[in-house]
PDB file of N, CA and C in Angstrom:
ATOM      1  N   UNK A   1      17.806 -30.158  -3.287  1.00  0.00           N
ATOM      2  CA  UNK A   1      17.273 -28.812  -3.215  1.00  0.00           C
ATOM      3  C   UNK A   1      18.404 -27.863  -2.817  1.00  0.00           C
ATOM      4  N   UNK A   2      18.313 -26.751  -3.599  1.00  0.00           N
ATOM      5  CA  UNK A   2      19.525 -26.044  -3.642  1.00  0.00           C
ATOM      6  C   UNK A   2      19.371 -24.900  -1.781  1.00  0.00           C
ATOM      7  N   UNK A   3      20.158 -23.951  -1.177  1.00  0.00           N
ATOM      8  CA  UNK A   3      19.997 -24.057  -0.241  1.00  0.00           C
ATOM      9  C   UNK A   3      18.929 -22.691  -0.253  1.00  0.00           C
ATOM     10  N   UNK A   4      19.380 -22.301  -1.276  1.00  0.00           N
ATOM     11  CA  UNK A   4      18.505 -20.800  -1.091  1.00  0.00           C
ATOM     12  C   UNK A   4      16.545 -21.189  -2.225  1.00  0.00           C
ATOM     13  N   UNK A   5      16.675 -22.237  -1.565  1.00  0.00           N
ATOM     14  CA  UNK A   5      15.173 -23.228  -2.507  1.00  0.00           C
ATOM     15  C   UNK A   5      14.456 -22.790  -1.231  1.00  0.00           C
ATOM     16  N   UNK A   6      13.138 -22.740  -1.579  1.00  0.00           N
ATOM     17  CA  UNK A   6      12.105 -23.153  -0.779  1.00  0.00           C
ATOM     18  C   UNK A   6      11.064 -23.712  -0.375  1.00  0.00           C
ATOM     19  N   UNK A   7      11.395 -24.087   0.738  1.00  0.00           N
ATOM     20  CA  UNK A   7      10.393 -25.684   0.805  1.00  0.00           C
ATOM     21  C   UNK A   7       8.987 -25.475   0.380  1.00  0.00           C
ATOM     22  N   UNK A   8       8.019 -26.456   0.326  1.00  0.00           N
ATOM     23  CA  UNK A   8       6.500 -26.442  -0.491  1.00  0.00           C
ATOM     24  C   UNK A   8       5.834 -25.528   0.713  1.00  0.00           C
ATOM     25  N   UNK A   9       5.892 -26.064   2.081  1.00  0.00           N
ATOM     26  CA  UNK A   9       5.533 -24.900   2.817  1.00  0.00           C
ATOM     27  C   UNK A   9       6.053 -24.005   2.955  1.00  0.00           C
ATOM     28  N   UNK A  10       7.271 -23.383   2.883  1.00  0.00           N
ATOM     29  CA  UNK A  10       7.072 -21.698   2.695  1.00  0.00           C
ATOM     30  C   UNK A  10       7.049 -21.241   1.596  1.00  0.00           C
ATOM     31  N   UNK A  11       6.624 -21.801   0.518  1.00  0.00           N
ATOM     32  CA  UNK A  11       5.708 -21.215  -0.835  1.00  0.00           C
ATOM     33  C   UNK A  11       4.807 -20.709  -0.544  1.00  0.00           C
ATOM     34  N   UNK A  12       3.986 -21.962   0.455  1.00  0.00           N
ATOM     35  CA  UNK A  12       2.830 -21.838   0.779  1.00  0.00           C
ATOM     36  C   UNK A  12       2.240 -20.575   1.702  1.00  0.00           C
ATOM     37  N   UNK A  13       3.828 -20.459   2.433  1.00  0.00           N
ATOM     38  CA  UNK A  13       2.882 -19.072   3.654  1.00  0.00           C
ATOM     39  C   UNK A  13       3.493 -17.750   2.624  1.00  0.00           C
ATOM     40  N   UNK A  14       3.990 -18.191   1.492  1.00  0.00           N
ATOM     41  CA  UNK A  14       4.685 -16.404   0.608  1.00  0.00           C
ATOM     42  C   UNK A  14       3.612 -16.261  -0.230  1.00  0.00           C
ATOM     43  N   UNK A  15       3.062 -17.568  -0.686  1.00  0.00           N
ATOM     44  CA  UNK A  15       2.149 -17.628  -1.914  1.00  0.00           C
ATOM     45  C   UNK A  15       0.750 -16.460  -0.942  1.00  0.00           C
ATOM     46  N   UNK A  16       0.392 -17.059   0.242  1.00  0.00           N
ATOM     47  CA  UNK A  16      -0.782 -16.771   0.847  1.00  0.00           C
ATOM     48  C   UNK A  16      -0.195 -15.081   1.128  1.00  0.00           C
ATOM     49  N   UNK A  17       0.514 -14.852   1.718  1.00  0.00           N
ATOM     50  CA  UNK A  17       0.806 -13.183   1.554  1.00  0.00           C
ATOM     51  C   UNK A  17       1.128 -12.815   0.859  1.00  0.00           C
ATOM     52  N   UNK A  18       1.559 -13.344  -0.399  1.00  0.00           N
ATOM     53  CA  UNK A  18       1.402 -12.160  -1.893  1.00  0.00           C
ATOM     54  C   UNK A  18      -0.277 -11.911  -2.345  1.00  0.00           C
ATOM     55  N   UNK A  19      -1.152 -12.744  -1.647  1.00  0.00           N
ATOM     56  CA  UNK A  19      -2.954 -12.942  -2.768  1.00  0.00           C
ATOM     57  C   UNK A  19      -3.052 -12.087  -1.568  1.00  0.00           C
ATOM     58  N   UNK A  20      -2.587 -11.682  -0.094  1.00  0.00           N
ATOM     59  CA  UNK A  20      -3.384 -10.752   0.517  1.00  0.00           C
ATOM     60  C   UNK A  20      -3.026  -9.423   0.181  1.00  0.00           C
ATOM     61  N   UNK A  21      -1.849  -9.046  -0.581  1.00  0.00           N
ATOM     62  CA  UNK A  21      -0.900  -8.011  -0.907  1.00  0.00           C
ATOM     63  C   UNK A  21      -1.382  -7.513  -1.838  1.00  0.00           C
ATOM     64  N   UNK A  22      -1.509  -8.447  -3.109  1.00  0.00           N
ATOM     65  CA  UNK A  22      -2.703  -8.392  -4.413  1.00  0.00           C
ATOM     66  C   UNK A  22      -4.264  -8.114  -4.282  1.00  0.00           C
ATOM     67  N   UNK A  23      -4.550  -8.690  -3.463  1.00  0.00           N
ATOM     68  CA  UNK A  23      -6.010  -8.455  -3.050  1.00  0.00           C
ATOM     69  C   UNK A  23      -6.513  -6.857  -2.419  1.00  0.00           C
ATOM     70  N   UNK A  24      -5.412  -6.095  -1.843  1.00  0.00           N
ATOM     71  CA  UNK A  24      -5.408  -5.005  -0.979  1.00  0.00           C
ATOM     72  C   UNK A  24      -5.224  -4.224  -2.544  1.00  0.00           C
ATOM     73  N   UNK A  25      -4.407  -4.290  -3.406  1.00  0.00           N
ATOM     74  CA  UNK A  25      -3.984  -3.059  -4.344  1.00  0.00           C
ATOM     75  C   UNK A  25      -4.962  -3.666  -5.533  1.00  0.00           C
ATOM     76  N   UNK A  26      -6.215  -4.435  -5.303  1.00  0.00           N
ATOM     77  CA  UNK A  26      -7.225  -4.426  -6.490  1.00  0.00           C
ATOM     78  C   UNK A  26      -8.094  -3.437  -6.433  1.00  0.00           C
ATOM     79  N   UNK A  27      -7.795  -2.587  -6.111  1.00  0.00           N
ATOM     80  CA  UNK A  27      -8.869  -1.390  -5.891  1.00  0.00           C
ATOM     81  C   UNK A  27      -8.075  -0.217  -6.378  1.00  0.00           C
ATOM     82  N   UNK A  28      -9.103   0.665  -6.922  1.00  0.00           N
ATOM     83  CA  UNK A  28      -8.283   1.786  -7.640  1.00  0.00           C
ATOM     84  C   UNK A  28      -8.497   2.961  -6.977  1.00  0.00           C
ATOM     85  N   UNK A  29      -8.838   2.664  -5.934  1.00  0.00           N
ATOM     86  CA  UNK A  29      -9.014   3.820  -4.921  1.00  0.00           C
ATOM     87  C   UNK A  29      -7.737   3.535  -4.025  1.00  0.00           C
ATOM     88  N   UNK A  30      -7.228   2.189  -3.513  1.00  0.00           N
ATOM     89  CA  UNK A  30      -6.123   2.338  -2.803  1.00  0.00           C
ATOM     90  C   UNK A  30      -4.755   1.844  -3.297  1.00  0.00           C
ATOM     91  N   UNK A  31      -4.986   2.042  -4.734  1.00  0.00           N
ATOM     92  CA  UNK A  31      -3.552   2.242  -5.827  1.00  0.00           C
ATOM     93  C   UNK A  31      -3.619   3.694  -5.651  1.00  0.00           C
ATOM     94  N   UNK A  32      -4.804   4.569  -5.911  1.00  0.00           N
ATOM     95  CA  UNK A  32      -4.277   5.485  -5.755  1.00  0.00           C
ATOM     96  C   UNK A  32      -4.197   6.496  -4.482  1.00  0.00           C
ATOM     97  N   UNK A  33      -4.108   6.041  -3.447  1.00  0.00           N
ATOM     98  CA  UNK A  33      -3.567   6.616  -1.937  1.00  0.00           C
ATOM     99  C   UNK A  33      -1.959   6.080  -2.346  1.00  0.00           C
ATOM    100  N   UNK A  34      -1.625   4.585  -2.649  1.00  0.00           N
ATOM    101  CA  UNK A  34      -0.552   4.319  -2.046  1.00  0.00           C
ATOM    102  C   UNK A  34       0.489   5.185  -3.222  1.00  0.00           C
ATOM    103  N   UNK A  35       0.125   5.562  -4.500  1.00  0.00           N
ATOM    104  CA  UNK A  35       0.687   6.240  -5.352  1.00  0.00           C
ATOM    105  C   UNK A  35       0.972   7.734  -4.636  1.00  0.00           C
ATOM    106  N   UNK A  36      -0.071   8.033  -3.968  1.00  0.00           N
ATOM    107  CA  UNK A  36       0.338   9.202  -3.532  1.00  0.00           C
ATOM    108  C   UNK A  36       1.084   9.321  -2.586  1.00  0.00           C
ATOM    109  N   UNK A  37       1.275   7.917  -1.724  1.00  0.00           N
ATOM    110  CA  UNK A  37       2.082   8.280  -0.871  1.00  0.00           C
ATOM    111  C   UNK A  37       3.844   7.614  -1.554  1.00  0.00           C
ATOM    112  N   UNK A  38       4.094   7.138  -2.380  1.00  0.00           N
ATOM    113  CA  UNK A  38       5.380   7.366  -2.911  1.00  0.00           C
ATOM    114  C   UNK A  38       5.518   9.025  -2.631  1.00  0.00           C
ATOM    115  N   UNK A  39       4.614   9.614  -2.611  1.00  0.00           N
ATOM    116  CA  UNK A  39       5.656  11.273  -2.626  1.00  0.00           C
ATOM    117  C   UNK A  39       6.205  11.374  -1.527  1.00  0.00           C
ATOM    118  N   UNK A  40       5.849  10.318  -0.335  1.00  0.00           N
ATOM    119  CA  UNK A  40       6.199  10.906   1.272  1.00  0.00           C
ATOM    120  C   UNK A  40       5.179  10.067   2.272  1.00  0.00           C
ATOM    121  N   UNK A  41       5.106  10.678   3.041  1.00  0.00           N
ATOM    122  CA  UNK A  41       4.384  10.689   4.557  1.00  0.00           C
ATOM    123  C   UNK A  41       3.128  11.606   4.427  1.00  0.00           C
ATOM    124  N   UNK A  42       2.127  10.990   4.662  1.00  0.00           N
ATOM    125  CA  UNK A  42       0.895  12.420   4.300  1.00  0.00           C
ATOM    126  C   UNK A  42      -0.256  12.238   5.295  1.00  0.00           C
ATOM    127  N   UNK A  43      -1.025  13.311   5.896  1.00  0.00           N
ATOM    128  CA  UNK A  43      -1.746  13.329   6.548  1.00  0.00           C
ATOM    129  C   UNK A  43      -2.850  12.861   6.137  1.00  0.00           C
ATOM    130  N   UNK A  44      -4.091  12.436   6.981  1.00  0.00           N
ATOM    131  CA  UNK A  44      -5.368  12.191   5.977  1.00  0.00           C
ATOM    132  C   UNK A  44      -5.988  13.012   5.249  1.00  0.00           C
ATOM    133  N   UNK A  45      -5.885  14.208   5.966  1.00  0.00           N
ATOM    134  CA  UNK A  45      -6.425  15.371   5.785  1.00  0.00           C
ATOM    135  C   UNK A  45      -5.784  16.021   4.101  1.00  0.00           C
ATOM    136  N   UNK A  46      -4.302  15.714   4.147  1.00  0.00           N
ATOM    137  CA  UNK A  46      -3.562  15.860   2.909  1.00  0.00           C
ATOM    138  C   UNK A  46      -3.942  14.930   1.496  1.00  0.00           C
ATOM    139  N   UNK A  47      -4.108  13.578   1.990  1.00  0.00           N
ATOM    140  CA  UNK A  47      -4.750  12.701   0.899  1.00  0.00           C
ATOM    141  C   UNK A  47      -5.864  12.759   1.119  1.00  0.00           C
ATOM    142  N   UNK A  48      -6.511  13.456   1.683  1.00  0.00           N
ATOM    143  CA  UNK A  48      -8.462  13.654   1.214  1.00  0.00           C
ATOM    144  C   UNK A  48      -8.316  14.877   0.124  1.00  0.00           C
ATOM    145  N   UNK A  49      -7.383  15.869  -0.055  1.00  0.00           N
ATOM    146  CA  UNK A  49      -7.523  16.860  -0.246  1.00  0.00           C
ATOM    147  C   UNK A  49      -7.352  16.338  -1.731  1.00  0.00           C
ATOM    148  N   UNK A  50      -6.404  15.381  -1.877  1.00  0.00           N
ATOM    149  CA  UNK A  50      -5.683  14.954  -3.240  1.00  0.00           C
ATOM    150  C   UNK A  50      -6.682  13.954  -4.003  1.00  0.00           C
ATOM    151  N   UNK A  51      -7.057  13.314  -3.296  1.00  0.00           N
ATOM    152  CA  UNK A  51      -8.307  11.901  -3.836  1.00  0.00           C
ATOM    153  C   UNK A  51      -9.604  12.384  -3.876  1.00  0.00           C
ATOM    154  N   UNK A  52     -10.162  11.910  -4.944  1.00  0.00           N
ATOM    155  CA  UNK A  52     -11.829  12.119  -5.291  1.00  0.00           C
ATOM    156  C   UNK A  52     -12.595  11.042  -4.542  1.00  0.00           C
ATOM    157  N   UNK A  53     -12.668  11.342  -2.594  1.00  0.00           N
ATOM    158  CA  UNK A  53     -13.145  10.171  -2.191  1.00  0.00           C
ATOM    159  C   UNK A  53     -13.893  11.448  -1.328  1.00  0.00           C
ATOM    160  N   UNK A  54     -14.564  10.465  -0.395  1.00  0.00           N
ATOM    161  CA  UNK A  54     -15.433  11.113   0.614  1.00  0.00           C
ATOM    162  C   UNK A  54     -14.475  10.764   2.202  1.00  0.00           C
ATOM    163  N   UNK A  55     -13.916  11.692   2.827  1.00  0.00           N
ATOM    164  CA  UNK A  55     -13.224  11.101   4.709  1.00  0.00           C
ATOM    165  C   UNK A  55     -13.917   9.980   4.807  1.00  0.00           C
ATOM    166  N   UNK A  56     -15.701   9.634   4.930  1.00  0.00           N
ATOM    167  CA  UNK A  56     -15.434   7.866   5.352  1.00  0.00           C
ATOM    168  C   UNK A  56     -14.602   7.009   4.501  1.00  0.00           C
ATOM    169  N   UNK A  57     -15.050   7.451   2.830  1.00  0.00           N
ATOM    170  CA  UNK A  57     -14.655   6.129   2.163  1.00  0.00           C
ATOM    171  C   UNK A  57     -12.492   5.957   1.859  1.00  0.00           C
ATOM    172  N   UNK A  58     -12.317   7.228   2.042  1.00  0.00           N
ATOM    173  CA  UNK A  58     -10.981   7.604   2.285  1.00  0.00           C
ATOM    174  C   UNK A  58     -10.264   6.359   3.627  1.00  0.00           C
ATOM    175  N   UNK A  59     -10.999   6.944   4.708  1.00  0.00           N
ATOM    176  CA  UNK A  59     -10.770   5.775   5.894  1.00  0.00           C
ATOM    177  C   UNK A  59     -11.137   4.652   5.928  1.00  0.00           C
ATOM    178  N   UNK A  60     -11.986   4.076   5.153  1.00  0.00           N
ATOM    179  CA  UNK A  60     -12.078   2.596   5.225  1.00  0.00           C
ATOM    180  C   UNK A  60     -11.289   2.141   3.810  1.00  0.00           C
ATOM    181  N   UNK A  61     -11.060   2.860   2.972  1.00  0.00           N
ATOM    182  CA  UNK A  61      -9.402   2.047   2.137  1.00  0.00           C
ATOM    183  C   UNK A  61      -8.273   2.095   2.900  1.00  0.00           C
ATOM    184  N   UNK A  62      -8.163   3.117   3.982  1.00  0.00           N
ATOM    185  CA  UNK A  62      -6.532   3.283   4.196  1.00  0.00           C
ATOM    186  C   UNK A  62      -6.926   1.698   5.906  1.00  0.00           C
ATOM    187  N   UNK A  63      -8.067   2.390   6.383  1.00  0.00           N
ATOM    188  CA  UNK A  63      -7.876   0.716   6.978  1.00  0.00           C
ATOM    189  C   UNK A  63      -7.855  -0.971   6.596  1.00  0.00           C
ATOM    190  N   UNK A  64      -8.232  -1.094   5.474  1.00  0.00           N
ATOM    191  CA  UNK A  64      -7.832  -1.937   4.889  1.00  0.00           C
ATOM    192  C   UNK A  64      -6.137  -1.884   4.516  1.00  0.00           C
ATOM    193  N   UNK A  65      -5.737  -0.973   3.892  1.00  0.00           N
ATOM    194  CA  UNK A  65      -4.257  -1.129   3.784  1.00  0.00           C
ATOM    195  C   UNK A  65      -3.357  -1.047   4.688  1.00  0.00           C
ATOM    196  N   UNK A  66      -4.111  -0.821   6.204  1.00  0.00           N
ATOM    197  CA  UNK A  66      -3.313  -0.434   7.612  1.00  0.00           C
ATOM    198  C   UNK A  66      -3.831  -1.971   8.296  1.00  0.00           C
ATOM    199  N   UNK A  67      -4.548  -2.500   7.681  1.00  0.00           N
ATOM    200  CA  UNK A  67      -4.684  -3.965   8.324  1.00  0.00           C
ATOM    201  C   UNK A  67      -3.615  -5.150   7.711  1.00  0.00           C
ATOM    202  N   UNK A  68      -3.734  -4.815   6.279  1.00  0.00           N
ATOM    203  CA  UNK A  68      -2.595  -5.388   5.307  1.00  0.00           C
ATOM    204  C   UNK A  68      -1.443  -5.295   5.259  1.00  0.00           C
ATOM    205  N   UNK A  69      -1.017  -4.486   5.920  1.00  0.00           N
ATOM    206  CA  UNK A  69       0.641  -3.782   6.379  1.00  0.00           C
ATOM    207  C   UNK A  69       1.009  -2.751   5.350  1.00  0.00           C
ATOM    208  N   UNK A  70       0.288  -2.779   4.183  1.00  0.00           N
ATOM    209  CA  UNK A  70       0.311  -1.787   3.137  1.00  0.00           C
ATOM    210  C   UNK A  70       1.133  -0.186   3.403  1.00  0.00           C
ATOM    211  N   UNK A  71       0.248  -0.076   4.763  1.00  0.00           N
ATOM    212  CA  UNK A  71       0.821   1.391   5.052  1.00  0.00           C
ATOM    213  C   UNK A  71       1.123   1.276   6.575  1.00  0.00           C
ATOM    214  N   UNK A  72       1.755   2.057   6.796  1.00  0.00           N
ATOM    215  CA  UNK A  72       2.692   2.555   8.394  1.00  0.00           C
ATOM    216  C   UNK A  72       1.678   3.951   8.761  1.00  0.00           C
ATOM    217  N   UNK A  73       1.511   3.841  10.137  1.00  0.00           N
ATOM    218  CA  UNK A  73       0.783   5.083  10.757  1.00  0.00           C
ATOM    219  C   UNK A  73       1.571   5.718  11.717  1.00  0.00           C
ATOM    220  N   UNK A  74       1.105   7.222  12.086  1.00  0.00           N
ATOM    221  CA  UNK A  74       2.432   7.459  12.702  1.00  0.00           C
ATOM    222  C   UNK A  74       1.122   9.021  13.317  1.00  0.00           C
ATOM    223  N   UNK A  75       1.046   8.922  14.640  1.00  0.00           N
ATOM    224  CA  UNK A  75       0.068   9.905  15.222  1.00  0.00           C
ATOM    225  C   UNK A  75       0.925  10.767  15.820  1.00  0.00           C
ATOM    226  N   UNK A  76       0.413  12.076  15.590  1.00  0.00           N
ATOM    227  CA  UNK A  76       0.862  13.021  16.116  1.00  0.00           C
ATOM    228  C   UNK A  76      -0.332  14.049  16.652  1.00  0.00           C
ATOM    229  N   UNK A  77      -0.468  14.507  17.818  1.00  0.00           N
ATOM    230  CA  UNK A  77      -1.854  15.074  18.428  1.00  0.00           C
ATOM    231  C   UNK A  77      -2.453  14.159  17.987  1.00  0.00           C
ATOM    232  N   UNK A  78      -3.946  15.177  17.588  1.00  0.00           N
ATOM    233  CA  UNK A  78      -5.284  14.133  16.703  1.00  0.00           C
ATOM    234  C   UNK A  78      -4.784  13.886  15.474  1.00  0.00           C
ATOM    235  N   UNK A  79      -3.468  14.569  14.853  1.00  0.00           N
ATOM    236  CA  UNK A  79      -3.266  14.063  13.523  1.00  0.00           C
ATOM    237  C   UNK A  79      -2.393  12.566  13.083  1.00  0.00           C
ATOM    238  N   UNK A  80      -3.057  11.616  12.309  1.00  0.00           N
ATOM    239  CA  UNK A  80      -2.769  10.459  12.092  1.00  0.00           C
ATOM    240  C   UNK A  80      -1.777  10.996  10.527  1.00  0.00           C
ATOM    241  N   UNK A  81      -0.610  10.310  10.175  1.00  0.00           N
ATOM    242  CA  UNK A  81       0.272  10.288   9.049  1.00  0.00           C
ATOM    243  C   UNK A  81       0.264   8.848   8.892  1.00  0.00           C
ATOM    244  N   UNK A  82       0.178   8.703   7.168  1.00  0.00           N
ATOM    245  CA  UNK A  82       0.306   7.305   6.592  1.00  0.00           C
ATOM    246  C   UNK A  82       1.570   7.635   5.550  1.00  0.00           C
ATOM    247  N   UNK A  83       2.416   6.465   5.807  1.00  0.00           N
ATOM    248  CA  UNK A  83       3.592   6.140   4.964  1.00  0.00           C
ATOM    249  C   UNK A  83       3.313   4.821   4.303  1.00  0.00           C
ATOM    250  N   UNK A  84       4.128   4.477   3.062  1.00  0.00           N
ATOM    251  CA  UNK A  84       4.089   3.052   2.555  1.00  0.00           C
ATOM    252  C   UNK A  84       4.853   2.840   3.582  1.00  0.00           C
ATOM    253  N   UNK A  85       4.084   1.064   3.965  1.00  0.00           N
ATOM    254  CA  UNK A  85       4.535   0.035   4.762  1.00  0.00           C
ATOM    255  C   UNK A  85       5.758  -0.658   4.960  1.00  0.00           C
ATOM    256  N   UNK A  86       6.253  -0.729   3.985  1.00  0.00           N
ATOM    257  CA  UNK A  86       7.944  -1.181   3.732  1.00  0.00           C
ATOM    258  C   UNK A  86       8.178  -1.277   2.125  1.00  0.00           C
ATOM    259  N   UNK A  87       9.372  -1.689   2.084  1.00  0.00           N
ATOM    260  CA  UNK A  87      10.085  -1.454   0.551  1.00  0.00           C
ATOM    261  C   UNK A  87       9.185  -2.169  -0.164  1.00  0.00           C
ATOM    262  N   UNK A  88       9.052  -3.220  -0.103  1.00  0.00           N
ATOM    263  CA  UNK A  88       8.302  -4.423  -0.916  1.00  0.00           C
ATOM    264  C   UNK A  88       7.194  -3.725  -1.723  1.00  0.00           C
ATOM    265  N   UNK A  89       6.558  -2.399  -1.029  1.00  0.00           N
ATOM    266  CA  UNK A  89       5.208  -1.606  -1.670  1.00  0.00           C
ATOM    267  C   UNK A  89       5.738  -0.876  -2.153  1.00  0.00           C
ATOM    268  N   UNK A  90       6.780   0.008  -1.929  1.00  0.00           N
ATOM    269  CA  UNK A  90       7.599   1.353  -2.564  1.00  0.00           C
ATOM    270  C   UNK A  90       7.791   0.344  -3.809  1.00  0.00           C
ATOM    271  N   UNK A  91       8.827  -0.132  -3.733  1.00  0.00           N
ATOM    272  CA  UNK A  91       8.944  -1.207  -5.081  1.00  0.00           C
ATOM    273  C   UNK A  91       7.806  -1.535  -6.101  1.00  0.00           C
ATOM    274  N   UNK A  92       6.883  -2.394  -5.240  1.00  0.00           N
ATOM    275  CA  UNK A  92       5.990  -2.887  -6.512  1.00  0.00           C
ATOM    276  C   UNK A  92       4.885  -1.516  -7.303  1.00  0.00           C
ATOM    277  N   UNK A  93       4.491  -0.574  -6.637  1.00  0.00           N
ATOM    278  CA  UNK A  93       3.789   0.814  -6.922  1.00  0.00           C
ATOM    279  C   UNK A  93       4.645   1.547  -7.620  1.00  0.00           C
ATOM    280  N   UNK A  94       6.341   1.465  -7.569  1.00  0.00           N
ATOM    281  CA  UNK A  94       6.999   2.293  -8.485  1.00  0.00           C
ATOM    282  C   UNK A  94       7.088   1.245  -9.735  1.00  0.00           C
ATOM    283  N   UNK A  95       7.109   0.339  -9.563  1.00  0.00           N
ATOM    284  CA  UNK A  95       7.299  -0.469 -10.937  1.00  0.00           C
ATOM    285  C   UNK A  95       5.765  -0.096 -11.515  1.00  0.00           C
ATOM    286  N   UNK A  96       4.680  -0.156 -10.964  1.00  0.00           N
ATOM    287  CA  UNK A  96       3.329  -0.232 -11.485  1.00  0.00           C
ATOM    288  C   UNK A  96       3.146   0.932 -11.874  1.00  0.00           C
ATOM    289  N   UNK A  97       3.786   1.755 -11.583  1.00  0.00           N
ATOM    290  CA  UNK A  97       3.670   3.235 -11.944  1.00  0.00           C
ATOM    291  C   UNK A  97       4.544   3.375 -13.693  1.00  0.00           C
ATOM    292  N   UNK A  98       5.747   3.081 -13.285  1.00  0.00           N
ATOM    293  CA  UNK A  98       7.092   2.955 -14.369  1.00  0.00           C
ATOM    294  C   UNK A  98       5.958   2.093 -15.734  1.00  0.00           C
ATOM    295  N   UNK A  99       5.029   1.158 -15.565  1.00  0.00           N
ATOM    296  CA  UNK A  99       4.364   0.442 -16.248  1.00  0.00           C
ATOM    297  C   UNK A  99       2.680   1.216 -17.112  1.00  0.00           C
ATOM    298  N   UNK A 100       2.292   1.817 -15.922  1.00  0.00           N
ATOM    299  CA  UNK A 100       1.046   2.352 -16.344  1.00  0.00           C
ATOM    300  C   UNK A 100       1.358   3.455 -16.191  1.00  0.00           C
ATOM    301  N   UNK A 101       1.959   4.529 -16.072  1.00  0.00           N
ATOM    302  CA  UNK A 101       2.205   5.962 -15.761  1.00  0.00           C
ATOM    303  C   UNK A 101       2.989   6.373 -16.206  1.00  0.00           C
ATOM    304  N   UNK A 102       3.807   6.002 -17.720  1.00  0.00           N
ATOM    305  CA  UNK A 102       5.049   6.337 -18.010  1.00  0.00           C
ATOM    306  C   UNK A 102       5.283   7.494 -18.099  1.00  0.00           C
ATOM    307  N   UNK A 103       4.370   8.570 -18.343  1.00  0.00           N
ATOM    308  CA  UNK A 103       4.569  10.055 -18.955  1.00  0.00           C
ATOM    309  C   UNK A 103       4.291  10.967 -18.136  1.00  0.00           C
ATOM    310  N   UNK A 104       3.907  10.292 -16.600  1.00  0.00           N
ATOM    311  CA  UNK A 104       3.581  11.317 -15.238  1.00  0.00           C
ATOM    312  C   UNK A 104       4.584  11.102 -14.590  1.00  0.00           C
TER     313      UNK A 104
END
């Protein structure tokens, strides 16, 4: 086995956090928060304004993607800001974008 191989168990713990990673962006309500937040850092109040959702159903996608690591929170006063979570999401949402969004 070469050195940069990886063993059957840590397939096993990458395999199990890519189906929770996949499982979080099967929804087309929180493809499209995390699309919006490629533009930046945005308040809730800013992505309610942008999404055809309702503030609850708005907050229970972004807690799902704030349980998933999907997104980064960042409070300021009462105001809560959501960023993508790390590169790994900037990455796969700009490729998914580059794929299904070519002309936006």
């Amino acid at each position: 086995m070469a050195n940069n191989s990886m063993t059957m168990q840590e397939m096993i713990t990458q395999s199990s956090q890519a189906a929770v990673f996949l499982k979080a962006l099967s929804n087309e309500n929180r493809l499209l928060i995390l699309c919006h937040l490629l533009e930046g850092e945005m308040s809730v109040t800013a992505l309610n304004e942008k999404l055809p959702l309702s503030q609850s159903a708005l907050s229970q996608h972004l807690a799902v993607l704030r349980k998933d690591n999907l997104v980064a929170t960042r409070r300021e006063s009462q105001t809560i800001y959501y960023s993508l979570g790390d590169q790994r999401v900037k990455t796969l949402i700009e490729t998914m974008h580059s794929l299904f969004c070519p002309t936006l």
